[in-house]
Each structure stands twice: as C-alpha cells, then as structure tokens.
C-alpha atoms as a PDB file:
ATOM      1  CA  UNK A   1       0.000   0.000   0.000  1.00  0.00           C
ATOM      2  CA  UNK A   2       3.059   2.319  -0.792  1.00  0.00           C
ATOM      3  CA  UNK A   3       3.209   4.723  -3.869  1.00  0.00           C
ATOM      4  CA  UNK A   4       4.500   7.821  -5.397  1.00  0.00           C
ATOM      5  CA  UNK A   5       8.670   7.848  -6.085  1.00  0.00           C
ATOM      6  CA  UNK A   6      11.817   6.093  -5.326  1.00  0.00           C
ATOM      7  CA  UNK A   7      14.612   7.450  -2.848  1.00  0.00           C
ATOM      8  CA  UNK A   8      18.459   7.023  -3.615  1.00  0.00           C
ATOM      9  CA  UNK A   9      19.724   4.651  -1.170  1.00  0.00           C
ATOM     10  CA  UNK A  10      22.183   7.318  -0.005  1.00  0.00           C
ATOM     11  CA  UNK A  11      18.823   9.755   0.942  1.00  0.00           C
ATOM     12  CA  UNK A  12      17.311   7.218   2.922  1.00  0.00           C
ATOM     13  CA  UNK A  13      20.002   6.037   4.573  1.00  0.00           C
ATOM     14  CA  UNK A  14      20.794  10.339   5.860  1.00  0.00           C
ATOM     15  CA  UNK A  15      17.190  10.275   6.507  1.00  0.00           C
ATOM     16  CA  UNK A  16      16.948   7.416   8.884  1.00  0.00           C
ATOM     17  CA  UNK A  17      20.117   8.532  10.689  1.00  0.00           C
ATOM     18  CA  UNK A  18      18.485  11.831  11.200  1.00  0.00           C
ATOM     19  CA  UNK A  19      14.921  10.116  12.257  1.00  0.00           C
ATOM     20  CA  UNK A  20      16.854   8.250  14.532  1.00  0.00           C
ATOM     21  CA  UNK A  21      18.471  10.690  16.203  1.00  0.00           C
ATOM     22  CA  UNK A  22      16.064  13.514  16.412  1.00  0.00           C
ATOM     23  CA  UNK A  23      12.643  11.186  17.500  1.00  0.00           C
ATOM     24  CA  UNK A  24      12.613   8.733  20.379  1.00  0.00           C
ATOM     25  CA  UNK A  25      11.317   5.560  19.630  1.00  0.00           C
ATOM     26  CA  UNK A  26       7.390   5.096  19.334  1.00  0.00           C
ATOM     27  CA  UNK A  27       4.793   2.383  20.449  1.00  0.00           C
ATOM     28  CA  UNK A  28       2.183   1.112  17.931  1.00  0.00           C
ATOM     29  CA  UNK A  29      -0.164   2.637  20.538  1.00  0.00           C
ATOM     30  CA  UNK A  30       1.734   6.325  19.830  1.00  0.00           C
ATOM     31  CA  UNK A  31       2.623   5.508  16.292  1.00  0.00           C
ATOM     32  CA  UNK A  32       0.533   7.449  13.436  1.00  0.00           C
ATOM     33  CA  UNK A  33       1.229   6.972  10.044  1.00  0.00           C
ATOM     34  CA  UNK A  34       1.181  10.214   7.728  1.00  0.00           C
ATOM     35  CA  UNK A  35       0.668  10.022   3.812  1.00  0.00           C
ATOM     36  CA  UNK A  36       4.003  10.571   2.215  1.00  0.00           C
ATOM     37  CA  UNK A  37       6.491   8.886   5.022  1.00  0.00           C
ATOM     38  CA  UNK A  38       9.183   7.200   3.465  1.00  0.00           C
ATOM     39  CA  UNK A  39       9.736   3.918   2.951  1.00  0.00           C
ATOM     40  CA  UNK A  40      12.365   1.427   1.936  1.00  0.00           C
ATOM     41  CA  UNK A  41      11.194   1.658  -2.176  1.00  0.00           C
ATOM     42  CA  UNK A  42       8.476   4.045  -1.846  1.00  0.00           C
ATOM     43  CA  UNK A  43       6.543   6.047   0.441  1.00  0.00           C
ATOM     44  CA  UNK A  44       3.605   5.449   1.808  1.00  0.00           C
ATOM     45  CA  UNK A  45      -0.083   6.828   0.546  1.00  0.00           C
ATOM     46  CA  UNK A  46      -3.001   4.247   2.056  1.00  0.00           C
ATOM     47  CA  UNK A  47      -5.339   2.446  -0.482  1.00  0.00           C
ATOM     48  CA  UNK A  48      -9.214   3.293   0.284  1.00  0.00           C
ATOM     49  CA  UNK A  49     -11.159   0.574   1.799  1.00  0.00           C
ATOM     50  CA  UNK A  50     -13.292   0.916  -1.307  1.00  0.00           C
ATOM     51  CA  UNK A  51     -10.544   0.065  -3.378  1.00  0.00           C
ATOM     52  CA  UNK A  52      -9.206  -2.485  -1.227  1.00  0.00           C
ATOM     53  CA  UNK A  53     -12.931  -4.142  -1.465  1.00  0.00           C
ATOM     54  CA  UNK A  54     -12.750  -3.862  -5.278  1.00  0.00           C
ATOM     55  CA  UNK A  55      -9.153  -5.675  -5.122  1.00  0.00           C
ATOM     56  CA  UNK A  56     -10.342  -8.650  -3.410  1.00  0.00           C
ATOM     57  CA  UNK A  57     -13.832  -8.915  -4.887  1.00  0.00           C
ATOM     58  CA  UNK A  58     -11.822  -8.863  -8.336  1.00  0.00           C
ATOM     59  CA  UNK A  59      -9.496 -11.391  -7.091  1.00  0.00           C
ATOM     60  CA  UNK A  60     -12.288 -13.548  -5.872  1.00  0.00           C
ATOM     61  CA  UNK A  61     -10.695 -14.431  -2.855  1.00  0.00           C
ATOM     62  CA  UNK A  62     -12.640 -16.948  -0.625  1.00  0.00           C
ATOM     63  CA  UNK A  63     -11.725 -18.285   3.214  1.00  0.00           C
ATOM     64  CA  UNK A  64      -9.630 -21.204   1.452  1.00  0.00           C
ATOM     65  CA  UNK A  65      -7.202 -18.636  -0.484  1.00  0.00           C
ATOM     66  CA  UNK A  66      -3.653 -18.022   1.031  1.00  0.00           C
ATOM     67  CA  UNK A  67      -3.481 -13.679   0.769  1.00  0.00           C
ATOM     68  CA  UNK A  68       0.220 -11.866   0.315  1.00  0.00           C
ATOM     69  CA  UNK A  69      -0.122  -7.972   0.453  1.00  0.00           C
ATOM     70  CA  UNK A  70       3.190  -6.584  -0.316  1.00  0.00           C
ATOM     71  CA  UNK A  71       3.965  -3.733   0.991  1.00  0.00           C
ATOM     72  CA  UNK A  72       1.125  -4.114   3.792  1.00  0.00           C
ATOM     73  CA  UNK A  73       1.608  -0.340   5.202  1.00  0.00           C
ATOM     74  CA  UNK A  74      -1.096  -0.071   8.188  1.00  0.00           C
ATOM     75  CA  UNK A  75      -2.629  -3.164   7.090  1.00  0.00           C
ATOM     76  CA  UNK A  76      -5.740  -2.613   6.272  1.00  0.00           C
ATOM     77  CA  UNK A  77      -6.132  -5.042   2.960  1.00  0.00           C
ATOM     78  CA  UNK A  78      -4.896  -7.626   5.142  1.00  0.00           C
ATOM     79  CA  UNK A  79      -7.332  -7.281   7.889  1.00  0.00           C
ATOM     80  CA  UNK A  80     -10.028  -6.993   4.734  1.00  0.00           C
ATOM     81  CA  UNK A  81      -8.998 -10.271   3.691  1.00  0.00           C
ATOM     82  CA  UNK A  82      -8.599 -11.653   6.807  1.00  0.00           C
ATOM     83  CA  UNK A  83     -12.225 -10.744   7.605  1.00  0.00           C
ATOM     84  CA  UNK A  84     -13.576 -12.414   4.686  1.00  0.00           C
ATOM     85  CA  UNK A  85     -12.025 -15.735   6.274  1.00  0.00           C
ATOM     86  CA  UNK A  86      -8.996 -15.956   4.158  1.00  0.00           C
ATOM     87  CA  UNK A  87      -5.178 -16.936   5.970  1.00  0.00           C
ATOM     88  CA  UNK A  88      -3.611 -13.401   5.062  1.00  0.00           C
ATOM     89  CA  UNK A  89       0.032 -11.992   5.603  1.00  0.00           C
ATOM     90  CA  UNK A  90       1.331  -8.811   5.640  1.00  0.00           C
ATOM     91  CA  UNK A  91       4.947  -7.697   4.500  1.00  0.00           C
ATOM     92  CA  UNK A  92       6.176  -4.818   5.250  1.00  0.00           C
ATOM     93  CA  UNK A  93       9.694  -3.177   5.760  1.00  0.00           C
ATOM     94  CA  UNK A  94       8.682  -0.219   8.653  1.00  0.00           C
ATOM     95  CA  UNK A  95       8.136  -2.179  11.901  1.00  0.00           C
ATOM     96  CA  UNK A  96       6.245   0.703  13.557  1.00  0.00           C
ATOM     97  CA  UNK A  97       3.712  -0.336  10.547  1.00  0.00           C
ATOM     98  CA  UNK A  98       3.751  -3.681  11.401  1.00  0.00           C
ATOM     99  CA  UNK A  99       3.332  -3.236  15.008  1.00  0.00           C
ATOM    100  CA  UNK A 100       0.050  -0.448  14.493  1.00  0.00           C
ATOM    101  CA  UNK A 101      -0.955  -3.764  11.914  1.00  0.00           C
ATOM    102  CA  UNK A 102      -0.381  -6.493  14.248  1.00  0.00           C
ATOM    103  CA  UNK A 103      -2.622  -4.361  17.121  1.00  0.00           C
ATOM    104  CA  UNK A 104      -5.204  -3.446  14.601  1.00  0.00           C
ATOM    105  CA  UNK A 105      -5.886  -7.403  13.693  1.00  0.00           C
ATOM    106  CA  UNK A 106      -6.670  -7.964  17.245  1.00  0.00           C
ATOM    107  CA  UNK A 107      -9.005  -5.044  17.381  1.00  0.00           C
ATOM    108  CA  UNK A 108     -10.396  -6.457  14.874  1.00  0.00           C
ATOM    109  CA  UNK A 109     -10.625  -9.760  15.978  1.00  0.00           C
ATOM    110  CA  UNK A 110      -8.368 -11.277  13.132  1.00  0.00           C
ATOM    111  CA  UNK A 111      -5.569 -11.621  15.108  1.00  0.00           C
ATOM    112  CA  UNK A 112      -5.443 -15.247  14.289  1.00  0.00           C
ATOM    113  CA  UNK A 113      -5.291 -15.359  10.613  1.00  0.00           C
ATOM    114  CA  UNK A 114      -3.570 -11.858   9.834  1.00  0.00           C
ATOM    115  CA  UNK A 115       0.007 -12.010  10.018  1.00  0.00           C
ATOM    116  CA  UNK A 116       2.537  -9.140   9.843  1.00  0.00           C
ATOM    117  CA  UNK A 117       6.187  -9.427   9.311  1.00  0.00           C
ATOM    118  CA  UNK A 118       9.124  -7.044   9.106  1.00  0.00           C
ATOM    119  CA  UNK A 119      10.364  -8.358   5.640  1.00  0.00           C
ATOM    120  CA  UNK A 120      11.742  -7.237   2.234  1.00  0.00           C
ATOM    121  CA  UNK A 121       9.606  -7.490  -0.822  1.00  0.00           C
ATOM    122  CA  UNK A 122      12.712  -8.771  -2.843  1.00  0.00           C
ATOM    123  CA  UNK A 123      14.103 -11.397  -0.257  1.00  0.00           C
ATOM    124  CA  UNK A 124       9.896 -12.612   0.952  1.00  0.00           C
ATOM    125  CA  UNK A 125       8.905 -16.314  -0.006  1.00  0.00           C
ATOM    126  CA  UNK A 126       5.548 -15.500  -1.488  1.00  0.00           C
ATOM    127  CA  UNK A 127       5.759 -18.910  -3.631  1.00  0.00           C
ATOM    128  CA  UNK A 128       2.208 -20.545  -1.395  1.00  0.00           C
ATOM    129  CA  UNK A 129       0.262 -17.568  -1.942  1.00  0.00           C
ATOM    130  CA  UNK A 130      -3.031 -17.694  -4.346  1.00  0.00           C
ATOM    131  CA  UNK A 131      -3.927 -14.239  -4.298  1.00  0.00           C
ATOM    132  CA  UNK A 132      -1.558 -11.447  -3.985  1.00  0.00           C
ATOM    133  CA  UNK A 133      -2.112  -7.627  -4.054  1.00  0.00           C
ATOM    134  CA  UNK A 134      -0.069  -4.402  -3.983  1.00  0.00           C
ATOM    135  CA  UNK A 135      -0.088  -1.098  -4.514  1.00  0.00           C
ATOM    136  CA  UNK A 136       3.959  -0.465  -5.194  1.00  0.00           C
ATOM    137  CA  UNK A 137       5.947   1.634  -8.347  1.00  0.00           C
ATOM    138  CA  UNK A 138       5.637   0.214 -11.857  1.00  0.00           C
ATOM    139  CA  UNK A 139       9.373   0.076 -11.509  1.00  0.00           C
ATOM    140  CA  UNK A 140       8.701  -2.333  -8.542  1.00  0.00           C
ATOM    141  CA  UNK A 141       6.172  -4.299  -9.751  1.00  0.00           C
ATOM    142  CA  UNK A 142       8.463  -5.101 -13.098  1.00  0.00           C
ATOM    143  CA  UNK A 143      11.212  -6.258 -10.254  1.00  0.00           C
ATOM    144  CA  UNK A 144       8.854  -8.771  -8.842  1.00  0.00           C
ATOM    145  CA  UNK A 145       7.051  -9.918 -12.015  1.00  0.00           C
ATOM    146  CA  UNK A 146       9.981 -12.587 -12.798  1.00  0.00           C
ATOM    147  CA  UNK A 147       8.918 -14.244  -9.642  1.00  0.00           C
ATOM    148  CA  UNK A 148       4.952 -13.710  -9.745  1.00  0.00           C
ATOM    149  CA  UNK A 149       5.125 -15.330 -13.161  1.00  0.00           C
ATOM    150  CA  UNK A 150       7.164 -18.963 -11.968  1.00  0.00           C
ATOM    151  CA  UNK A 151       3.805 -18.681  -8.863  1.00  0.00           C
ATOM    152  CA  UNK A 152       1.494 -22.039  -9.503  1.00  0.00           C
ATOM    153  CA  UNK A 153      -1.105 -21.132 -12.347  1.00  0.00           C
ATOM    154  CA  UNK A 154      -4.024 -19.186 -11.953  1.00  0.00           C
ATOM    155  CA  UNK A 155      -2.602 -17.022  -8.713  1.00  0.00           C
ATOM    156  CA  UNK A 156      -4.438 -13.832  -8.473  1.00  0.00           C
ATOM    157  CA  UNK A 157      -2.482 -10.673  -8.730  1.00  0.00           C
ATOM    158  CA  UNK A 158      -3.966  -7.391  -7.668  1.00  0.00           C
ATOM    159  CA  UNK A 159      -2.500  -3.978  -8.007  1.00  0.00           C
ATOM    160  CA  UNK A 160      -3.701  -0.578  -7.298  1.00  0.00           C
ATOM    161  CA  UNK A 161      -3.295   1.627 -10.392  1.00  0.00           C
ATOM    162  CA  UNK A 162       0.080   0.474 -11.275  1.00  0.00           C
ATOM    163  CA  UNK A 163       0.905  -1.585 -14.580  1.00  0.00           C
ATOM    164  CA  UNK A 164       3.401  -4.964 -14.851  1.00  0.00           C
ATOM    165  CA  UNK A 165       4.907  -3.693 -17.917  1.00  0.00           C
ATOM    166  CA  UNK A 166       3.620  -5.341 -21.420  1.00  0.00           C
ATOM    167  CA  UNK A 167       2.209  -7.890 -19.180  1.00  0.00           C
ATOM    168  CA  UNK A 168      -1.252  -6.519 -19.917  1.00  0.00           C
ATOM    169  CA  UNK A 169      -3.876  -6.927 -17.126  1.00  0.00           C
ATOM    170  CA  UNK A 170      -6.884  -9.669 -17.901  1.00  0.00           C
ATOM    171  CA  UNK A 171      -9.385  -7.033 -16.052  1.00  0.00           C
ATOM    172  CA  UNK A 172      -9.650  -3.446 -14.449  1.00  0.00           C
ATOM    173  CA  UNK A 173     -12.094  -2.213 -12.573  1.00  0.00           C
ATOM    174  CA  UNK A 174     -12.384   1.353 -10.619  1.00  0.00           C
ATOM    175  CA  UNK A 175     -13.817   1.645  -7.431  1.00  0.00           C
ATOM    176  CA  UNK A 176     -15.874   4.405  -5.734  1.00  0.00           C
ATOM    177  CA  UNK A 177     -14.362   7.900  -4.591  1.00  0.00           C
ATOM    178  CA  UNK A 178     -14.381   7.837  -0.559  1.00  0.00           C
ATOM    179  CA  UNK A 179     -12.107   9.074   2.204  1.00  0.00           C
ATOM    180  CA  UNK A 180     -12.046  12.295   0.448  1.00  0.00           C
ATOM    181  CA  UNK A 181     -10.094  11.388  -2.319  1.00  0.00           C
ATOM    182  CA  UNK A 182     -10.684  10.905  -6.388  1.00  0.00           C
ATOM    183  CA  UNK A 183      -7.489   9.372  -7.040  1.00  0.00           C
ATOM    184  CA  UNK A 184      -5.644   5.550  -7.198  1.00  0.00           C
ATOM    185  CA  UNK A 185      -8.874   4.635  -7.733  1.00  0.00           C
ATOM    186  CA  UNK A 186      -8.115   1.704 -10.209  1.00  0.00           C
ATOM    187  CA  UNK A 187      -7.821  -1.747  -9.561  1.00  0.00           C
ATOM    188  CA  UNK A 188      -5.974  -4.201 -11.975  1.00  0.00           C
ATOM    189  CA  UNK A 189      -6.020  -7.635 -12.206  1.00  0.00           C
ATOM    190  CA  UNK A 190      -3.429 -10.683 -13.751  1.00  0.00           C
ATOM    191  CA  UNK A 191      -4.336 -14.105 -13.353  1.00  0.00           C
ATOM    192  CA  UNK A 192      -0.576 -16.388 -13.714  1.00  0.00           C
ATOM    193  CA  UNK A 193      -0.560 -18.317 -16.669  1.00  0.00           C
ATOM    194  CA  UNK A 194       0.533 -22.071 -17.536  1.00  0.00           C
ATOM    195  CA  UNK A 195       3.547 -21.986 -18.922  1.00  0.00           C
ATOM    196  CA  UNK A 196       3.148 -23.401 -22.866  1.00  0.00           C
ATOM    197  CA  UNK A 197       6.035 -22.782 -24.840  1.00  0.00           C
ATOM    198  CA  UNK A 198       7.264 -25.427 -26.815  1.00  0.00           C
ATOM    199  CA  UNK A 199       6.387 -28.620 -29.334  1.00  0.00           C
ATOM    200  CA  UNK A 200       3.514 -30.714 -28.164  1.00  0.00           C
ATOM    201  CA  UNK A 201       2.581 -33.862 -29.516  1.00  0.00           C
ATOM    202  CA  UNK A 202      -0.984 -34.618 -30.245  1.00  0.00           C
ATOM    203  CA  UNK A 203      -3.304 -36.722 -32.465  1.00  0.00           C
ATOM    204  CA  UNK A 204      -3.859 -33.922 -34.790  1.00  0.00           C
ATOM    205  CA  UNK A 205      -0.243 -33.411 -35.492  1.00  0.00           C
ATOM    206  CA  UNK A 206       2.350 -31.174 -33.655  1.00  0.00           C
ATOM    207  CA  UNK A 207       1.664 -28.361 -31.976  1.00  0.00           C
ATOM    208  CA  UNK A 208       4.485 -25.746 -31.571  1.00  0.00           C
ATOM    209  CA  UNK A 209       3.737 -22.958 -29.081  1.00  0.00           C
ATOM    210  CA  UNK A 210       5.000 -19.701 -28.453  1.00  0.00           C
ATOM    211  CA  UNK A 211       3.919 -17.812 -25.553  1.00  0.00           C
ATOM    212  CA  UNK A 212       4.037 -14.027 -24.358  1.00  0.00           C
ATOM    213  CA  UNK A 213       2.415 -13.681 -20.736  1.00  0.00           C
ATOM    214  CA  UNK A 214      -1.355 -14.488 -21.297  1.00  0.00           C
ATOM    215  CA  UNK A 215      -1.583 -14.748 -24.986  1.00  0.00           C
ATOM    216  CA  UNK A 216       0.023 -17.149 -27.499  1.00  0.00           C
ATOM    217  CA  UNK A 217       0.632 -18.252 -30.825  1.00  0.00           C
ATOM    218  CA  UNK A 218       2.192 -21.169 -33.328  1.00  0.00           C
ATOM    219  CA  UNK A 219       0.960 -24.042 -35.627  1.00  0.00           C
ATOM    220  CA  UNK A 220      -0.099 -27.274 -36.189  1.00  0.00           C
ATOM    221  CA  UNK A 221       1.810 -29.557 -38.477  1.00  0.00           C
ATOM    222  CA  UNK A 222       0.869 -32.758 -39.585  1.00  0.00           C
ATOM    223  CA  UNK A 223       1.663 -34.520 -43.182  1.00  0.00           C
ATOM    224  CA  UNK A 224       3.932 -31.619 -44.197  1.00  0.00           C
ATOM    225  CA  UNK A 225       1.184 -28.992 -44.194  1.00  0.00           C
ATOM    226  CA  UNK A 226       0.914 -26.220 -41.292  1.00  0.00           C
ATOM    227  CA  UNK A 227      -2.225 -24.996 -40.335  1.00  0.00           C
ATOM    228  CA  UNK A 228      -1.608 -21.556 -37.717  1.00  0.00           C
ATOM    229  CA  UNK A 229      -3.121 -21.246 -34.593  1.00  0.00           C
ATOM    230  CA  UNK A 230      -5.533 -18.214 -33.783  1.00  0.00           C
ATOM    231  CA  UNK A 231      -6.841 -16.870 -31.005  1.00  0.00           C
ATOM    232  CA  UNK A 232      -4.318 -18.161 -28.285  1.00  0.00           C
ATOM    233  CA  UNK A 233      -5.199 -17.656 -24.663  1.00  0.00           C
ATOM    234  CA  UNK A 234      -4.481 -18.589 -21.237  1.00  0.00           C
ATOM    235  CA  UNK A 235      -6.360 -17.821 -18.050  1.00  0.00           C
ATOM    236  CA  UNK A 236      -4.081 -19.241 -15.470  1.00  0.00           C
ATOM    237  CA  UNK A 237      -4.057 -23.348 -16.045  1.00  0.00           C
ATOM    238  CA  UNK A 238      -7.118 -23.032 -18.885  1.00  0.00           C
ATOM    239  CA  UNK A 239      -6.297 -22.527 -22.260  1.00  0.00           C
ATOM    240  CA  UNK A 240      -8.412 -22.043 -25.984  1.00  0.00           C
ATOM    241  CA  UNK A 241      -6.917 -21.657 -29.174  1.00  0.00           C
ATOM    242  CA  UNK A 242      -8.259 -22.144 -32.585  1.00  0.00           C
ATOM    243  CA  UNK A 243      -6.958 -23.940 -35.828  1.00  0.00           C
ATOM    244  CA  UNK A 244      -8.299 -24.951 -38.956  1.00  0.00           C
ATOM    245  CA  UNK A 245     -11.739 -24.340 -38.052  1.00  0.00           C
ATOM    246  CA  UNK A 246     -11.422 -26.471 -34.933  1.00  0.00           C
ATOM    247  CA  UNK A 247     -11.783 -24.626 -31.627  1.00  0.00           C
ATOM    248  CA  UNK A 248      -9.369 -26.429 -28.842  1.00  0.00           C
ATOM    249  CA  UNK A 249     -10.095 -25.994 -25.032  1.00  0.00           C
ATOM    250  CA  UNK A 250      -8.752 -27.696 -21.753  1.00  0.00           C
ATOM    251  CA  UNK A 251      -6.437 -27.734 -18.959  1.00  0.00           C
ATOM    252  CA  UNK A 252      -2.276 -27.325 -18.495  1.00  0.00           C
ATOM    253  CA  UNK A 253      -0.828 -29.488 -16.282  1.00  0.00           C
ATOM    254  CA  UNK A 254       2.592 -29.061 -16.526  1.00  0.00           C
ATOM    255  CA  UNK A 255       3.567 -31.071 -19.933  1.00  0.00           C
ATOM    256  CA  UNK A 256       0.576 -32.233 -20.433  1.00  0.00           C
ATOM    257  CA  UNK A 257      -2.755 -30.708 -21.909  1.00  0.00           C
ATOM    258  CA  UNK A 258      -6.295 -32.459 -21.937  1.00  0.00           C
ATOM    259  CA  UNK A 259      -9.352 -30.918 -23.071  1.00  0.00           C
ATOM    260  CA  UNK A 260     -11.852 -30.643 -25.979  1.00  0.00           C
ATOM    261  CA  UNK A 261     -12.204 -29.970 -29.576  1.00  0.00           C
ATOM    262  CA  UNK A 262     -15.070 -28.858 -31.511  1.00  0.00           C
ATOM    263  CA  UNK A 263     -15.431 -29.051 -35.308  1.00  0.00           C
ATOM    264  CA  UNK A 264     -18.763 -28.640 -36.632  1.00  0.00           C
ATOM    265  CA  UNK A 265     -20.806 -28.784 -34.111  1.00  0.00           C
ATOM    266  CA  UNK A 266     -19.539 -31.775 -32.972  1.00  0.00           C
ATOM    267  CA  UNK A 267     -17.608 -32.108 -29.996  1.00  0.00           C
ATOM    268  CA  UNK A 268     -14.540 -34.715 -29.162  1.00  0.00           C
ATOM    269  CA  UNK A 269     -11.884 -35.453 -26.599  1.00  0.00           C
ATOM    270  CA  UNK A 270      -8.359 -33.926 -27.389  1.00  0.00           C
ATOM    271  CA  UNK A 271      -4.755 -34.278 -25.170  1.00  0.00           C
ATOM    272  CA  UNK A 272      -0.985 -33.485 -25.720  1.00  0.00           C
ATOM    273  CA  UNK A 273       1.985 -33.784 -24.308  1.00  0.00           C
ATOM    274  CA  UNK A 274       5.382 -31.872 -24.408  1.00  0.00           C
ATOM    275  CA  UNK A 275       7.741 -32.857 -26.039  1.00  0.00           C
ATOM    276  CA  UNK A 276      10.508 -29.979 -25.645  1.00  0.00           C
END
C-alpha cells in the first residue's frame, strides 16, 4: 500500500540517521502513520477501503485462499482479507507499521489469521500464496514480475493503479471515490498463466507454441502442411486456441494438456503432451 517515487539509497540512509536521532522511539499505541512517510522503495499513501474491497472482490478471494499484500503499510487489505475468512500476511519493511498492523488485527478480531512481518519485498517467499495484491511503483512491480510469473497457475495478482509492464492486465475495474479522495482509484487484475512454450505432440499433429504472458501463438503440423493457430489464450491453467476451423479448449498441467475440440458442431476429446 506504498506509492508515489523512489529514494536514492544514499537519501534514505541520511534520513533514517536523522529520524533516529532527532525522535525517540514510538509504540504502535503512539505511532501514526502520515501520507508521504518514506519507505524502503516508496513512500507510503493508504489504499481506500473501497478500493481495497474492489481488489479482493476482483481477485475472488474466498476463506480457502492463502493472501500476500506486499507492501502491507497499516494493514488494512490484510485485515479486509482476513475478515472475509482468508489466511492473510502482511509484509512490510517499517516495523512501527507492522506493530500499528499487528494491534489493529486484534481489534479487529483477526488476530489469528492476519500475520505481519518485518520483511523485504525482494528477499519474501511468497511462492504458497493464491492471491496477492499491492499497490507499489511500476518500476517495482516489473522487479517482482519474474517471480509472480514462476507462482502455480491461476494465482491472483492485484494492483492498485500500477501496470506490470507489457504484461497486460486480464481485467480493471475502478472503485468508488471515498475518504475524500478521487485518485488511485483503479484496480488491476493478472491471473498467472501455464507456462506453454514449446512442441507438443498430439493426435492432430504437432503443436508448436509460443507464448508471451497471457496470450500465445504457433501451428499445427501434420503430413507436411501447417495450419496456424488463432486466437491463443491462457487464463491461469485453462487454455483455448483455434486452428483450422477447430476450436481447442482444456487444462495445463505441466507437460501435459487435456481438453476438448469442436469441429462442426460436434464435440470430441483432445490431449498433448510436451515434447521440448
């Protein structure tokens, strides 16, 4: 739940020094967050419980999802999810934010399934999580994607306002104006895809596959002639394409796909396996 620009390592390190120096040390009880603090990557700017209500209703997320918000700031999207029955964990680098977080999930009563920790975005083991939001830098969000990307297929990312590069988001939604403010109103959401690249071997020939994020194209070759594929999409683990008239659907499980075909009306059972 941190936004707006970057400081040089060199500034923040002078500015904790002087923080240090010039404030004694505060309780979570004491402790107020203000809009604009600094923070490790970014500085801090709260998401409005609207949004945070669009986030999760996009991502879906039910009492049996596993919730990451990086960047957790006062920790109010965890406490959301947390609410909604969901096992949710906060990271965040400022441990007077963790500690206002941690005492706000007991006031709460989600003390028992909201967790804070005192953690770096870039060092955090995210790797159970099915639903993950954040509301960090485009800059930041391009440093993580490598690692959202290799998450299991069809993890739920959501991020307030901010873009993953070309990865282009599979929905956005806005959310309504409250606390007084019209802006980061936007909520954007990626679902991971299967991972497809490559030859696969199927009864209808051989199916060569290449992939960018969500979205995918190649061929099918059998007897020497090439028919192209069309149409190529993936929404986490389920995946449609088109070719020669025949619309494909089904399931990625890691090498191997099993699904349907349908060809004039008519309907049949269709599977292939990677070969490289």
């Amino acid at each position: 739940m941190k936004v707006l620009r970057q400081l040089s390592v060199f500034a923040l390190a002078s500015l904790l020094a002087a923080t240090t120096h010039a404030q004694p040390a505060q309780s979570a009880k004491d402790f107020k967050p203000e809009v604009g603090q600094q923070g490790k990557d970014v500085v801090w700017v709260p998401t409005s419980q609207a949004l945070v209500n669009k986030m999760l209703d996009m991502a879906k997320l039910t009492a049996a999802d596993i919730h990451y918000d990086l960047g957790s700031g006062d920790g109010r999207t965890v406490i959301t999810a947390a609410r909604r029955g969901a096992r949710a964990y906060g990271i965040e680098y400022n441990s007077d934010m963790v500690a206002l977080s941690k005492q706000s999930a007991v006031k709460e009563g989600v003390g028992d399934k909201a967790t804070f920790a005192k953690a770096d975005l870039f060092e955090t083991d995210f790797s159970q999580a099915t639903v993950i939001t954040m509301f960090l830098l485009p800059e930041i969000n391009l440093k993580l994607r490598p690692k959202i990307l290799d998450l299991k297929p069809g993890t739920r990312i959501v991020s307030n306002t901010f873009t993953m590069g070309e990865w282009e988001a599979d929905e956005t939604a806005t959310a309504a104006s409250d606390e007084g403010s019209s802006y980061y109103r936007t909520a954007l959401l990626w679902i991971v895809p299967a991972k497809v690249s490559g030859i696969w071997k199927s009864a209808q020939g051989d199916l060569t596959l290449k992939q960018e994020f969500q979205k995918f194209a190649g061929s099918i070759n059998a007897g020497g002639v090439s028919t192209l594929v069309s149409g190529g999409k993936l929404r986490g683990d389920q995946i449609s394409f088109s070719a020669g008239g025949t619309q494909y659907s089904g399931k990625v499980a890691g090498d191997t796909i099993t699904g349907t075909a349908v060809s004039g009306g008519a309907s049949r059972d269709w599977s292939a396996i990677r070969s490289r």
